[in-house]
Protein backbone atom coordinates (compact mmCIF):
# COMPACT_ATOMS: atom_id res chain seq x y z
CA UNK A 1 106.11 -190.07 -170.05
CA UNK A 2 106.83 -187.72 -172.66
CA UNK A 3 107.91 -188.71 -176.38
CA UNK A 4 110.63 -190.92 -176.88
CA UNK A 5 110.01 -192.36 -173.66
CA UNK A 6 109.39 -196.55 -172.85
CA UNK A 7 107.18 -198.79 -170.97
CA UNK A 8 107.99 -200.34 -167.59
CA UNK A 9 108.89 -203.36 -170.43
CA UNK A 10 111.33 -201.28 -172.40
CA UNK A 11 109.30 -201.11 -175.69
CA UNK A 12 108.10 -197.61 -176.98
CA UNK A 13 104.97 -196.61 -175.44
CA UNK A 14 101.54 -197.37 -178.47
CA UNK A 15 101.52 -193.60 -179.20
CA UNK A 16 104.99 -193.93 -180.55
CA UNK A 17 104.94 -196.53 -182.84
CA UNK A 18 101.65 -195.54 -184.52
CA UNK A 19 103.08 -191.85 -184.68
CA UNK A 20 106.52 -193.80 -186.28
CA UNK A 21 104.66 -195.85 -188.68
CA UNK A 22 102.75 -193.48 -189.58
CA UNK A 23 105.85 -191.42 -190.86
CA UNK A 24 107.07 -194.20 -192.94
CA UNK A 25 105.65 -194.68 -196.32
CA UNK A 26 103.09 -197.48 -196.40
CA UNK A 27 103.72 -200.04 -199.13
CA UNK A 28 100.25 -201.86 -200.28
CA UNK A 29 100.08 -204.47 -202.99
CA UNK A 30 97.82 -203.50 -205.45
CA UNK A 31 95.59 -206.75 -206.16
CA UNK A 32 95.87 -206.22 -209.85
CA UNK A 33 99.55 -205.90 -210.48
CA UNK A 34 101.41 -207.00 -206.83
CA UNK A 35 99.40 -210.36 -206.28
CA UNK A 36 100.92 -213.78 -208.55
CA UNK A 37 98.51 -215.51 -211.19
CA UNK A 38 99.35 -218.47 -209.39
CA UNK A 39 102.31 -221.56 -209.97
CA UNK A 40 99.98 -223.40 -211.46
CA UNK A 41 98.37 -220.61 -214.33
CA UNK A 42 96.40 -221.48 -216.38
CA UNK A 43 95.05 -224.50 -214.61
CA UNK A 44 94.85 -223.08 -211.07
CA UNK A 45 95.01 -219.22 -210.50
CA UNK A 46 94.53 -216.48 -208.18
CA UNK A 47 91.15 -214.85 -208.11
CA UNK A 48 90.67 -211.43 -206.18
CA UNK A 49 87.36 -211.38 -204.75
CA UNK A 50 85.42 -208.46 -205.58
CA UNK A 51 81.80 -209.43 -205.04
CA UNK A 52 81.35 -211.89 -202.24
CA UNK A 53 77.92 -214.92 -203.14
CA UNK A 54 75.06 -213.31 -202.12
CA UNK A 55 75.53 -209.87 -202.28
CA UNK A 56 73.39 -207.22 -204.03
CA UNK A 57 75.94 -204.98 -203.61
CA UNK A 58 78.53 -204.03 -206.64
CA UNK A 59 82.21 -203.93 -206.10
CA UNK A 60 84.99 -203.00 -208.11
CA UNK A 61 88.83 -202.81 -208.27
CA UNK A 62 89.52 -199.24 -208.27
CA UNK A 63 92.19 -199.09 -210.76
CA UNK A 64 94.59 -196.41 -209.19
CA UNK A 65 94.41 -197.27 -205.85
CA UNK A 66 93.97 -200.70 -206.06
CA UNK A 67 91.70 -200.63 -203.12
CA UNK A 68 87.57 -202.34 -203.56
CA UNK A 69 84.94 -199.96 -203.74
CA UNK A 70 81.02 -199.52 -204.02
CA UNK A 71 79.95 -199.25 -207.65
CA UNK A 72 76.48 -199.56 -206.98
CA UNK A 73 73.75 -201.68 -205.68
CA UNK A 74 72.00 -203.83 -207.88
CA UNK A 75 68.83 -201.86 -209.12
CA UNK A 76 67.04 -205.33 -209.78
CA UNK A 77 66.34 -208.09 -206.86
CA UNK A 78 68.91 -210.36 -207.77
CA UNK A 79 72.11 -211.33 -205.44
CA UNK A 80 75.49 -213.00 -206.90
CA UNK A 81 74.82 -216.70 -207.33
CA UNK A 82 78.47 -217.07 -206.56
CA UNK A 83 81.89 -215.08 -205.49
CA UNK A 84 82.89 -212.90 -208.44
CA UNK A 85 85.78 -211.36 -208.93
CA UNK A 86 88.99 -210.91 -211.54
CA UNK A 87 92.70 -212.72 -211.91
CA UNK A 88 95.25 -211.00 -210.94
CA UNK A 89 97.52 -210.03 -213.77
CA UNK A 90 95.52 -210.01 -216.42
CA UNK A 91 94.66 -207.88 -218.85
CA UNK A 92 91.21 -208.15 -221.60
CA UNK A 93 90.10 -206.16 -224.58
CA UNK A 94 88.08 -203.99 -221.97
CA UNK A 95 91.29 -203.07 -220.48
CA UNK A 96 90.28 -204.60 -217.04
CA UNK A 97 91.58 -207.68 -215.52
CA UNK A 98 89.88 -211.00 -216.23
CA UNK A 99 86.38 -211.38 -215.16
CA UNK A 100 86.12 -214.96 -212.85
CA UNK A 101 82.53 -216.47 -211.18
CA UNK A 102 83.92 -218.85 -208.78
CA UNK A 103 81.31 -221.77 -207.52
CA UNK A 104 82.22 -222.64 -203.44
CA UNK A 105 79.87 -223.37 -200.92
CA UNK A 106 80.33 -219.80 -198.90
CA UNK A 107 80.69 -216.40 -199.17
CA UNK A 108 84.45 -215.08 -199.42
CA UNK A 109 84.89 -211.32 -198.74
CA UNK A 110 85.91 -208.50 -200.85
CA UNK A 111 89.65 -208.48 -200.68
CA UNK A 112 89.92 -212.06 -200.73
CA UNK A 113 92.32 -214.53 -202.69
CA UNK A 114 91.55 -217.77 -203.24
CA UNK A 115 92.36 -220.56 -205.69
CA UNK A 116 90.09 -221.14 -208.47
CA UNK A 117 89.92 -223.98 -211.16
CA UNK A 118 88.31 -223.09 -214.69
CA UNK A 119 85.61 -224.97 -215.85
CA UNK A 120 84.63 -223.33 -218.54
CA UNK A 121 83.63 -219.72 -219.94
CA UNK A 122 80.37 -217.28 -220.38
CA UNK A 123 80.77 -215.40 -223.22
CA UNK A 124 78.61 -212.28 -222.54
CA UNK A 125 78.15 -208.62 -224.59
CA UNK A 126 77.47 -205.99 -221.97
CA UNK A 127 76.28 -202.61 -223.92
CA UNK A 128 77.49 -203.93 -227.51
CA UNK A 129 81.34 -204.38 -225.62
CA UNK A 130 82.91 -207.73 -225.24
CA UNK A 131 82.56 -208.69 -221.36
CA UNK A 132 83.52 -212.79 -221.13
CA UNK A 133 83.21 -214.31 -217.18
CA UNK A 134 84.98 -217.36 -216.82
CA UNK A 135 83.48 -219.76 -214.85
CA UNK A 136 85.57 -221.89 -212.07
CA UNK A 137 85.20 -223.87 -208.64
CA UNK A 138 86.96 -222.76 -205.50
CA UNK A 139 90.25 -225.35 -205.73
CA UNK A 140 89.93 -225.76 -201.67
CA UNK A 141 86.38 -226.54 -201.68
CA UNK A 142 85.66 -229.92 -201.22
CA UNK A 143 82.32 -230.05 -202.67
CA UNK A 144 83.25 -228.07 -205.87
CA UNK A 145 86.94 -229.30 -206.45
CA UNK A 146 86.17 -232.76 -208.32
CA UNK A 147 84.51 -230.46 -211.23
CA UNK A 148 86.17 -230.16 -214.26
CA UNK A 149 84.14 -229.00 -216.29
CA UNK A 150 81.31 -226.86 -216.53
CA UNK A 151 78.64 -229.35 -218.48
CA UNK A 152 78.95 -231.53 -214.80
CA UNK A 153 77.34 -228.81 -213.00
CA UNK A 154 73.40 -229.34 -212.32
CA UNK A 155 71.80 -227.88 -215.10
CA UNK A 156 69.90 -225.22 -212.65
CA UNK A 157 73.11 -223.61 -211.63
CA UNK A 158 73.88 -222.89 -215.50
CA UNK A 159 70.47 -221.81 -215.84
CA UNK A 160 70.97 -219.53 -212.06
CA UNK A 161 74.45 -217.92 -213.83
CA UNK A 162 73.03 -217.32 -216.95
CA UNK A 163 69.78 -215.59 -215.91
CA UNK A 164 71.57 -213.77 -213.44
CA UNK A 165 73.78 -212.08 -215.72
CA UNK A 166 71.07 -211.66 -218.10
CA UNK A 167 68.80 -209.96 -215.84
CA UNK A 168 71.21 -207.90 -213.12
CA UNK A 169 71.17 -204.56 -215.51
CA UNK A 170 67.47 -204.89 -216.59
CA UNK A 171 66.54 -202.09 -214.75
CA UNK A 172 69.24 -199.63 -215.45
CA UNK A 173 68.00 -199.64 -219.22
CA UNK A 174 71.53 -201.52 -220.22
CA UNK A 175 71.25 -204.50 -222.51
CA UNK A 176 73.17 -207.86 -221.36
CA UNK A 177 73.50 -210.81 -224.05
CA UNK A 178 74.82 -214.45 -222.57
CA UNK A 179 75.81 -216.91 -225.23
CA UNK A 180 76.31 -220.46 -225.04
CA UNK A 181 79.28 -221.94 -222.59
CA UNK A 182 82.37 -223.02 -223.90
CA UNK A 183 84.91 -225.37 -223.29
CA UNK A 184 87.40 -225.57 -219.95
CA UNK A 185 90.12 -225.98 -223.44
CA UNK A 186 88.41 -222.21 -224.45
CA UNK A 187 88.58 -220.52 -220.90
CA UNK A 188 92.34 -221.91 -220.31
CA UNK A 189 93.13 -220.17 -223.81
CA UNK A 190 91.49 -217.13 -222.62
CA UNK A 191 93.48 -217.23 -219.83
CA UNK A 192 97.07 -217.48 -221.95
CA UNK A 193 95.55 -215.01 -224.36
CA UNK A 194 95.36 -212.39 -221.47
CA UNK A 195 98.77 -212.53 -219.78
């Protein structure tokens, strides 16, 4: 068949609608800007997954394209306790979305949405700069739903977040400092503040 040409069904042959497509722009939504905060902001929103729970690799929103990449891998031997990633539409002092630790029971890849409830927030100095994670629980997990706060959690998994934050940079020389946990009220505020 030569171009132009159909299949015995009457629909252009593969070849020709990849080469079409292909000739069209592609539209993408960027994760940052494209994707809602959610219907039910502050109280419920959209998390991009960056980072899936387990992972010693580091992934991050590239800005322009909007597409995940490598940042590194983790120079110490420490994995993300949980899925980490940002809300969409948000902005921080750092000028980079809104840093979210989400608590399920399994990994969610990079690229991922999913619902997340606050619980509370980390406030955390990374290299003398302001760097706050808030803390949340998957909305659609049935085992981490029910939490409203983060002062329900089992002690251990504060102590797991906390020491994994303090500890992930040790060995690039870069100085991490995690304060004391504050209030679902504070991270909800954080939230407003940054929309």
């Amino acid at each position: 068949m030569s171009s132009g040409e159909q299949s015995p069904s009457g629909a252009p042959k593969l070849n020709e609608r990849i080469l079409s497509s292909l000739s069209k722009r592609s539209v993408i939504a960027h994760p940052w800007h494209d994707i809602e905060i959610g219907s039910e902001a502050p109280h419920i929103v959209n998390c991009v997954v960056e980072i899936t729970k387990g992972s010693k690799v580091k992934y991050e929103l590239d800005k322009k394209t909007g597409m995940i990449k490598v940042d590194r891998v983790l120079y110490s031997s420490v994995v993300y306790p949980h899925n980490y990633g940002f809300i969409p539409r948000t902005l921080c002092e750092d000028n980079d979305p809104l840093d979210i630790l989400v608590l399920m029971q399994e990994p969610v890849l990079p690229g991922s949405v999913l619902r997340a409830k606050p619980i509370g927030l980390m406030p955390m100095i990374d290299q003398g700069e302001k760097d706050d994670k808030l803390i949340a629980v998957c909305a659609d997990d049935p085992e981490y739903r029910h939490y409203t706060d983060f002062k329900q959690l089992p002690p251990h998994r504060l102590a797991e977040i906390r020491r994994f934050f303090e500890d992930y940079k040790k060995n690039e020389n870069k100085e991490v400092a995690v304060n004391a946990f504050l209030s679902p009220e504070t991270a909800i505020e954080v939230i407003q503040n940054s929309t």
